[in-house]
N, C-alpha and C. Protein backbone atom coordinates (compact mmCIF):
# COMPACT_ATOMS: atom_id res chain seq x y z
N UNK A 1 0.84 -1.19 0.00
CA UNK A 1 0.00 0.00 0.00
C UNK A 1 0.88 1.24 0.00
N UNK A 2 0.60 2.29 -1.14
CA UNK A 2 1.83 3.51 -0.94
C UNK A 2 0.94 5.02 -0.42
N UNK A 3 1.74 5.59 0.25
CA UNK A 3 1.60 6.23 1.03
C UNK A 3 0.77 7.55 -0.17
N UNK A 4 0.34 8.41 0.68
CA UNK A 4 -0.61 9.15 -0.22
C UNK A 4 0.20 10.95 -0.08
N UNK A 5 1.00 11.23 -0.66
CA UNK A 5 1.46 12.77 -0.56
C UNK A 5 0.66 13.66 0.11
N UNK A 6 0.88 14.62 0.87
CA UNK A 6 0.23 15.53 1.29
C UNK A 6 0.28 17.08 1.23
N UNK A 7 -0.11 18.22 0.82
CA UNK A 7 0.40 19.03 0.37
C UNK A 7 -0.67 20.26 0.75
N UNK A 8 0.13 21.26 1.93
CA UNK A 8 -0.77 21.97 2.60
C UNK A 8 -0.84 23.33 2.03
N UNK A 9 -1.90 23.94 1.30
CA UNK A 9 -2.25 25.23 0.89
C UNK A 9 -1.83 26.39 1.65
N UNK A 10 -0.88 27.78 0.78
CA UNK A 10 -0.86 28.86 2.24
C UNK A 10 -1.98 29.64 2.23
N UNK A 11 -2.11 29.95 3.72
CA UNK A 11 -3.92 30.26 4.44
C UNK A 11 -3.72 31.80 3.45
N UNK A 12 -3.18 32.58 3.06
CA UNK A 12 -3.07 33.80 2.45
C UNK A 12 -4.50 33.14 0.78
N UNK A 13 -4.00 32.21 0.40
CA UNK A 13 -4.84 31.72 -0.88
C UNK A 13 -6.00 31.14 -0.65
N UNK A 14 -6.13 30.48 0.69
CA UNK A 14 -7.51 29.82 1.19
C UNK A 14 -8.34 31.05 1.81
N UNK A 15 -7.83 32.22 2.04
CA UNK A 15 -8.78 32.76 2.60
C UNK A 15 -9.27 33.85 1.39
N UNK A 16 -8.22 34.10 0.04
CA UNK A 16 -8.74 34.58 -1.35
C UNK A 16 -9.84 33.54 -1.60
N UNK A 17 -9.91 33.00 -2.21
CA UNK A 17 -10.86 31.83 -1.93
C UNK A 17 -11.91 31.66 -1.11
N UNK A 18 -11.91 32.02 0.18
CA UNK A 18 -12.94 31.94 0.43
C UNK A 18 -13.61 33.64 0.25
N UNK A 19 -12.97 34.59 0.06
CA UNK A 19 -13.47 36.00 -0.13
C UNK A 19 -14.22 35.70 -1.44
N UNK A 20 -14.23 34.72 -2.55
CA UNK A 20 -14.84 34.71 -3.77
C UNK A 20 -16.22 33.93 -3.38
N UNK A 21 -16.36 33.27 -2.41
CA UNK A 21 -17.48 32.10 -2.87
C UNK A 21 -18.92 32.84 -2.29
N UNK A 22 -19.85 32.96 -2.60
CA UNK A 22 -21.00 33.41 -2.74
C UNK A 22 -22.36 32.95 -1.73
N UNK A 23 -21.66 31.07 -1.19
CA UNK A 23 -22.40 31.03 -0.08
C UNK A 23 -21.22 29.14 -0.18
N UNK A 24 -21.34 28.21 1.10
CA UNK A 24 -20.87 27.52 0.92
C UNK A 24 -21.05 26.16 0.70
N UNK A 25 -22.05 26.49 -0.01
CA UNK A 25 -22.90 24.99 -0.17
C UNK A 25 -21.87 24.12 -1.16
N UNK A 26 -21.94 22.84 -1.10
CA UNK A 26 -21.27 22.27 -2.23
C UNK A 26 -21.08 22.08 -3.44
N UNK A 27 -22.22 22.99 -4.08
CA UNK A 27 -22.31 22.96 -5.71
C UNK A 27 -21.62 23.98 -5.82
N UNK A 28 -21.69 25.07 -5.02
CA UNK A 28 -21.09 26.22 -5.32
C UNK A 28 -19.35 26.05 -5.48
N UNK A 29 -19.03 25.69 -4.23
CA UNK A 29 -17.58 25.23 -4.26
C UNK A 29 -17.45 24.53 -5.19
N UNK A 30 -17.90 23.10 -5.54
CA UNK A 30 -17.37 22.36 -6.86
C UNK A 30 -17.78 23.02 -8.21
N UNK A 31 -18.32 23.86 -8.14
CA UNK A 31 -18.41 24.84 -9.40
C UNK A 31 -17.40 25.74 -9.66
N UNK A 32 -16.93 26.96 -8.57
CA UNK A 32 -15.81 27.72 -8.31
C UNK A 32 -14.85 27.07 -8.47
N UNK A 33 -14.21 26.08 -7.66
CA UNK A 33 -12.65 25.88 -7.47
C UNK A 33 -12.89 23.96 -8.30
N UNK A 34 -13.79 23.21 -7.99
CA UNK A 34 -13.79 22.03 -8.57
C UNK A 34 -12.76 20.64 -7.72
N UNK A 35 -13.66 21.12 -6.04
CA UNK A 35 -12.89 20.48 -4.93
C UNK A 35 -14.39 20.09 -4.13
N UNK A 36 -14.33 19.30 -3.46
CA UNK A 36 -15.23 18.90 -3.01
C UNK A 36 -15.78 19.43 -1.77
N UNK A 37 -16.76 19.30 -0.83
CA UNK A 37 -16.50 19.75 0.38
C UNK A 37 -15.44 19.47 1.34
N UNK A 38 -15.50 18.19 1.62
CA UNK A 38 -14.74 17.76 2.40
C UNK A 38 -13.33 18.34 2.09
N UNK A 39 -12.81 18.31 1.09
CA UNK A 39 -11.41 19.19 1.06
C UNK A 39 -11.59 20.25 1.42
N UNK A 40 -12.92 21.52 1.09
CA UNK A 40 -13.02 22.64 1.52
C UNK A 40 -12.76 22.84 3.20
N UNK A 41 -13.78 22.00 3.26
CA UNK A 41 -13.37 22.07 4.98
C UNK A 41 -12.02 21.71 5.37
N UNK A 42 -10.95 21.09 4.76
CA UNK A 42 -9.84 21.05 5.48
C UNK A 42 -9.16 22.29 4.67
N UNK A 43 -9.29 22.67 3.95
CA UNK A 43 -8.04 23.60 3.78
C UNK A 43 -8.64 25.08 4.62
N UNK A 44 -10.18 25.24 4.63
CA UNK A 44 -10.28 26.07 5.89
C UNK A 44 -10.02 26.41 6.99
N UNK A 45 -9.55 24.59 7.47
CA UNK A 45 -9.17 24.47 8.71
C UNK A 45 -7.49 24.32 8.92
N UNK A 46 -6.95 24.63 7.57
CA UNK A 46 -5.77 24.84 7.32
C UNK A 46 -4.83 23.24 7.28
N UNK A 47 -5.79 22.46 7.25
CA UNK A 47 -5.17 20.67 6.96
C UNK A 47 -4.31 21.16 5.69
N UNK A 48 -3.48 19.89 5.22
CA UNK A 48 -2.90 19.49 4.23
C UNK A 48 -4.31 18.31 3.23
N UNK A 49 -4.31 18.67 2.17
CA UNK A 49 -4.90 17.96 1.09
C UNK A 49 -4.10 16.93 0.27
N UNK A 50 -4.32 16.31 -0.57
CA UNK A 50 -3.84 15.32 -1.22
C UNK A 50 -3.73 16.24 -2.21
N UNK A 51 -2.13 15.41 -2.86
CA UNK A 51 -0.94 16.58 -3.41
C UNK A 51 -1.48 16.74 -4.72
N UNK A 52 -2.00 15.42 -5.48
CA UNK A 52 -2.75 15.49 -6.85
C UNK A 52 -3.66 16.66 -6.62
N UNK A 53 -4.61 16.59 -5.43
CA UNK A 53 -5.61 17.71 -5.84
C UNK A 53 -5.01 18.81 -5.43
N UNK A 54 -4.40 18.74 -4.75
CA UNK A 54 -3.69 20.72 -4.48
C UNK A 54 -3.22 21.34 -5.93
N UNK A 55 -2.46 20.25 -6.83
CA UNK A 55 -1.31 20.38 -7.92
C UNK A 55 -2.68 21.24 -8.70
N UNK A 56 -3.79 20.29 -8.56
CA UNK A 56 -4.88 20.76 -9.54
C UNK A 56 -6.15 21.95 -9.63
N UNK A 57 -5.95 22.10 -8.25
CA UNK A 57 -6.46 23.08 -7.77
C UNK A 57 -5.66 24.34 -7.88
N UNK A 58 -4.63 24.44 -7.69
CA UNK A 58 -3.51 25.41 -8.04
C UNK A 58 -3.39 25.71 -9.40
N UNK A 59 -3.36 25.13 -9.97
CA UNK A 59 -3.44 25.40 -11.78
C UNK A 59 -4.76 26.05 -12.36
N UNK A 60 -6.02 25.57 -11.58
CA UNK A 60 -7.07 26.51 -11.40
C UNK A 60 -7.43 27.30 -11.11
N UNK A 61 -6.66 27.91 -10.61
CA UNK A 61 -6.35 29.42 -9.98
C UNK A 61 -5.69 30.09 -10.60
N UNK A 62 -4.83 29.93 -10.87
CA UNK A 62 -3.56 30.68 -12.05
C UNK A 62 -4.43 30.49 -13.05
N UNK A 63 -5.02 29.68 -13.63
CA UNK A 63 -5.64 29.97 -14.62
C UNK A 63 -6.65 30.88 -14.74
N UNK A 64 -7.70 31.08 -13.92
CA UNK A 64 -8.58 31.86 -13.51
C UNK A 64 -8.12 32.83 -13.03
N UNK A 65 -6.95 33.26 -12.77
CA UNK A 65 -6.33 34.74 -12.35
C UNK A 65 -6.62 34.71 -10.99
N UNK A 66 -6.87 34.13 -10.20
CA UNK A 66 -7.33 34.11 -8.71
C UNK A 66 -5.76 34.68 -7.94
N UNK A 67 -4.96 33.40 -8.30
CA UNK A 67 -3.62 33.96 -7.76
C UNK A 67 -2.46 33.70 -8.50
């Protein structure tokens, strides 16, 4: 079994992020950023996420001009 990367967001971009979202229901978030709740709630709470979805979530942002 291999271990799963972990890769923690800085709170400066989670809290841009949360200044964009409109209310926090889950369609909204997986519409905006294209993360689920459950990740939302940890990078709120300032957890580390799984590194695939950070990598991808990050590229979604730069792309969208966010950051």
């Amino acid at each position: 079994m291999s271990t799963q990367r972990l890769t923690q967001v800085e709170p400066a971009v989670v809290h841009k992020m949360a200044s964009m979202l409109k209310s926090q229901k889950p369609e909204v978030i997986q519409t905006s950023f294209g993360i689920g709740l459950n990740t939302w709630v940890k990078l709120r709470e300032g957890k580390a996420i799984r590194h695939s979805v950070a990598v991808r979530l990050l590229q979604r942002l730069q792309r969208d001009q966010v950051i």
